[in-house]
Protein backbone atom coordinates (compact mmCIF):
# COMPACT_ATOMS: atom_id res chain seq x y z
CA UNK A 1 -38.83 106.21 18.81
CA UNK A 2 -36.25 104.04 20.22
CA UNK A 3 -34.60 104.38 23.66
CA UNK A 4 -30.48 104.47 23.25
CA UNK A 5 -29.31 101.77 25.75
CA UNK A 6 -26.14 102.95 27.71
CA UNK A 7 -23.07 100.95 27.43
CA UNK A 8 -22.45 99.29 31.28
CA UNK A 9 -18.88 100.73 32.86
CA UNK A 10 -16.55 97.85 33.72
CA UNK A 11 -14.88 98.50 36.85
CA UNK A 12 -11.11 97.69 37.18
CA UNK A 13 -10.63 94.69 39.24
CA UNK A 14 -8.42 96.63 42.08
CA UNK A 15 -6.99 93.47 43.33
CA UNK A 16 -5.22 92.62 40.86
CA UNK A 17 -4.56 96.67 39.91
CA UNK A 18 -2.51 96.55 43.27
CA UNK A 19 -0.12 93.23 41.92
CA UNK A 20 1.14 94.83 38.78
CA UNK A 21 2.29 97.72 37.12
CA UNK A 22 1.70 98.90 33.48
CA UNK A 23 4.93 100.26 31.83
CA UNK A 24 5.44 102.76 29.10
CA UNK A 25 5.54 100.25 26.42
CA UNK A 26 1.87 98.81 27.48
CA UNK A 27 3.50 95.65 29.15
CA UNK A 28 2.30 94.49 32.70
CA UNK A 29 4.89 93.37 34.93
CA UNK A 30 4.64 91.27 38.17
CA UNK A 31 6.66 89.65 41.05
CA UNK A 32 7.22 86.20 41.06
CA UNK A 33 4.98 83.53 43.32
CA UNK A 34 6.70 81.27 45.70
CA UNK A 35 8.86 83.39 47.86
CA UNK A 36 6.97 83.97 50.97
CA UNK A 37 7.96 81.14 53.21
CA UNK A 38 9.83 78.07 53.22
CA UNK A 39 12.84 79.87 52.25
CA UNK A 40 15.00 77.12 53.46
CA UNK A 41 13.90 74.73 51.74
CA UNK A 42 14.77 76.93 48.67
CA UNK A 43 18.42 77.46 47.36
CA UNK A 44 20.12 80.75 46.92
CA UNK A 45 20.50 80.77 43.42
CA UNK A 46 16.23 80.08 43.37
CA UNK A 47 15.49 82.52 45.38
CA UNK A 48 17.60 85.15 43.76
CA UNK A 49 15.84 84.21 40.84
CA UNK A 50 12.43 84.57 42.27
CA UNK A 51 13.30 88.48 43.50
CA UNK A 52 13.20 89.42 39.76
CA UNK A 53 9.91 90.97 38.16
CA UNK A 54 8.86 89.06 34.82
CA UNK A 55 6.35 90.53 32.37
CA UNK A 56 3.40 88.40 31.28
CA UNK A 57 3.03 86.35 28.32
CA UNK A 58 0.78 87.24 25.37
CA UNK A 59 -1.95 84.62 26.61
CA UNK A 60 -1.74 86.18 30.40
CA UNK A 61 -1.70 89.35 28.90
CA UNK A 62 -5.23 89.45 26.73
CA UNK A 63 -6.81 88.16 30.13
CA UNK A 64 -4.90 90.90 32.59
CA UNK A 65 -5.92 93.79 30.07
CA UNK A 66 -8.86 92.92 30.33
CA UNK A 67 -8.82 93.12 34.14
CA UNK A 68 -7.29 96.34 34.04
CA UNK A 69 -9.27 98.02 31.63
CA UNK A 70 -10.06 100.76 32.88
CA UNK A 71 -7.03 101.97 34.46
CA UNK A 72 -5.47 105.15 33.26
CA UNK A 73 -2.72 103.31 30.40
CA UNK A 74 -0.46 105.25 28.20
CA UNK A 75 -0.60 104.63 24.70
């Protein structure tokens, strides 16, 4: 008789759960990097630019769903 071995749970990787929302459509969105300091350096029109949200790209995404696995997703 063979013993069934039990799947392991992956645990979501809160860190980055915390960064980024999942939308309705099953894309992840996320702020944009490089607006914390040196603002002055930075012109308006970048930093304007860097208040929007983008959504990640396809190669982002495979990695980020993975990540996020197990977080509650609509489908």
């Amino acid at each position: 008789m063979k013993k069934k071995v039990k799947k392991i749970k992956h645990k979501t990787k809160k860190s980055l759960a915390k960064r980024v929302v999942i939308l309705g459509s099953g894309a992840i969105k996320r702020k944009r990097s490089h607006r914390s300091h040196c603002a002055s350096a930075k012109s308006t029109k970048r930093k304007r630019k860097l208040r929007k949200s983008v959504l990640f790209n396809q190669a982002q995404y495979k990695i980020t769903a993975y990540l996020l696995h197990s977080t509650n997703k609509k489908n």
